[in-house]
C-alpha atoms as a PDB file:
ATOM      1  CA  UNK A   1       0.000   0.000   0.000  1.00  0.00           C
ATOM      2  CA  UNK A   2       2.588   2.451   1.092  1.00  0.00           C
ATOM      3  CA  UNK A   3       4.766   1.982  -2.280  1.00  0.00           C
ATOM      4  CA  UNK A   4       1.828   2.553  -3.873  1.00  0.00           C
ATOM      5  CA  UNK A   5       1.390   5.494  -2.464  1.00  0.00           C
ATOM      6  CA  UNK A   6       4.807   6.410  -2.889  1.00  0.00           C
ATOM      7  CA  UNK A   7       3.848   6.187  -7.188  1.00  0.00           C
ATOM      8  CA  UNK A   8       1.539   9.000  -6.476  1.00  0.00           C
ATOM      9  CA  UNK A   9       3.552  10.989  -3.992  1.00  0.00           C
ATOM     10  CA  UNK A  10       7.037  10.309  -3.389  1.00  0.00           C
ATOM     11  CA  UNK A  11       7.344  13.377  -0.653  1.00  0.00           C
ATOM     12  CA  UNK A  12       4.425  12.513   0.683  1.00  0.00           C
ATOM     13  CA  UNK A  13       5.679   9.318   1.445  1.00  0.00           C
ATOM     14  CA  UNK A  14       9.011  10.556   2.550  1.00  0.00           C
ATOM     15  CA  UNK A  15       7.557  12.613   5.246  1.00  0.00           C
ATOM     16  CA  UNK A  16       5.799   9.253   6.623  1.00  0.00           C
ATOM     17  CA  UNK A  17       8.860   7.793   6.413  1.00  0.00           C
ATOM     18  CA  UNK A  18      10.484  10.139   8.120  1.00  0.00           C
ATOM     19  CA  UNK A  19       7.992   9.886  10.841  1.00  0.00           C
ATOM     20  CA  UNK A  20       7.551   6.128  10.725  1.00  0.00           C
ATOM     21  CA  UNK A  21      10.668   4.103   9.657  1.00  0.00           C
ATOM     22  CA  UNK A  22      12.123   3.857  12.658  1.00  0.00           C
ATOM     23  CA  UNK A  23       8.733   1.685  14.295  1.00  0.00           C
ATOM     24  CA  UNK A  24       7.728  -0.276  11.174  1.00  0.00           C
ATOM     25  CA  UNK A  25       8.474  -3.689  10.533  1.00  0.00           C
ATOM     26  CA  UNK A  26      11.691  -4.445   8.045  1.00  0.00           C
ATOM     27  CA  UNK A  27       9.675  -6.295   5.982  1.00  0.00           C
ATOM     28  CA  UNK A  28       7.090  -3.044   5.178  1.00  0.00           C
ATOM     29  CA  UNK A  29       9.894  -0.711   4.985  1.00  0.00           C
ATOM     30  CA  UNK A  30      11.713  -2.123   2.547  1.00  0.00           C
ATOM     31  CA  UNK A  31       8.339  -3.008   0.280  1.00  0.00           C
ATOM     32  CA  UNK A  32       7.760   0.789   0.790  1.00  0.00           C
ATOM     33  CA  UNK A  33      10.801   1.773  -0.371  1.00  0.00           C
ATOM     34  CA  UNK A  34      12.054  -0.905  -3.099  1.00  0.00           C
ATOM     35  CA  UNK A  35      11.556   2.016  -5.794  1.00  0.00           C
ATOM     36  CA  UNK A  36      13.533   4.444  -4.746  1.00  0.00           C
ATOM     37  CA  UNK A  37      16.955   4.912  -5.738  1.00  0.00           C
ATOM     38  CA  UNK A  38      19.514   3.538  -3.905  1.00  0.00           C
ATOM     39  CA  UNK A  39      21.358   6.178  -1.948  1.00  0.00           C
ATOM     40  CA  UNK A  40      17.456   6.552  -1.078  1.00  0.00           C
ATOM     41  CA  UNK A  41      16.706   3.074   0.063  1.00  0.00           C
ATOM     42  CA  UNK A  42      19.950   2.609   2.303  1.00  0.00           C
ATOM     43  CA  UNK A  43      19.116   6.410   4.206  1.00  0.00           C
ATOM     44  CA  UNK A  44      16.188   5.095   5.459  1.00  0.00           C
ATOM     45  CA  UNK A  45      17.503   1.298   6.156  1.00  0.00           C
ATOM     46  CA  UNK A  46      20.200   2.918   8.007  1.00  0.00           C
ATOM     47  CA  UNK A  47      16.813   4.890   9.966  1.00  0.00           C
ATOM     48  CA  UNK A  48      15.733   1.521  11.145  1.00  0.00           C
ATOM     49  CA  UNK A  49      19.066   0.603  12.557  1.00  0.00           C
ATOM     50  CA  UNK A  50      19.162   3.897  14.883  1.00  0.00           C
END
């Protein structure tokens, strides 16, 4: 759903990212994120480690 989203509105999906990442499961992160590019996809992997 979120990558979805994220077709429609990448910034708006950034900004629930930003928000979010850090509670939500790996596994719906990185489906939310498996479009972006990959400097992208690793910022907000690197959220989830924090």
């Amino acid at each position: 759903m979120l990558r979805e989203m994220g077709k429609r509105d990448k910034d708006l999906l950034m900004q629930f990212l930003e928000k979010y990442a850090t509670v939500m499961p790996r596994t719906m992160l990185r489906y939310s994120i498996e479009k972006f590019e990959e400097e992208e996809r690793q910022y907000y992997m690197g959220l989830k480690k924090n």
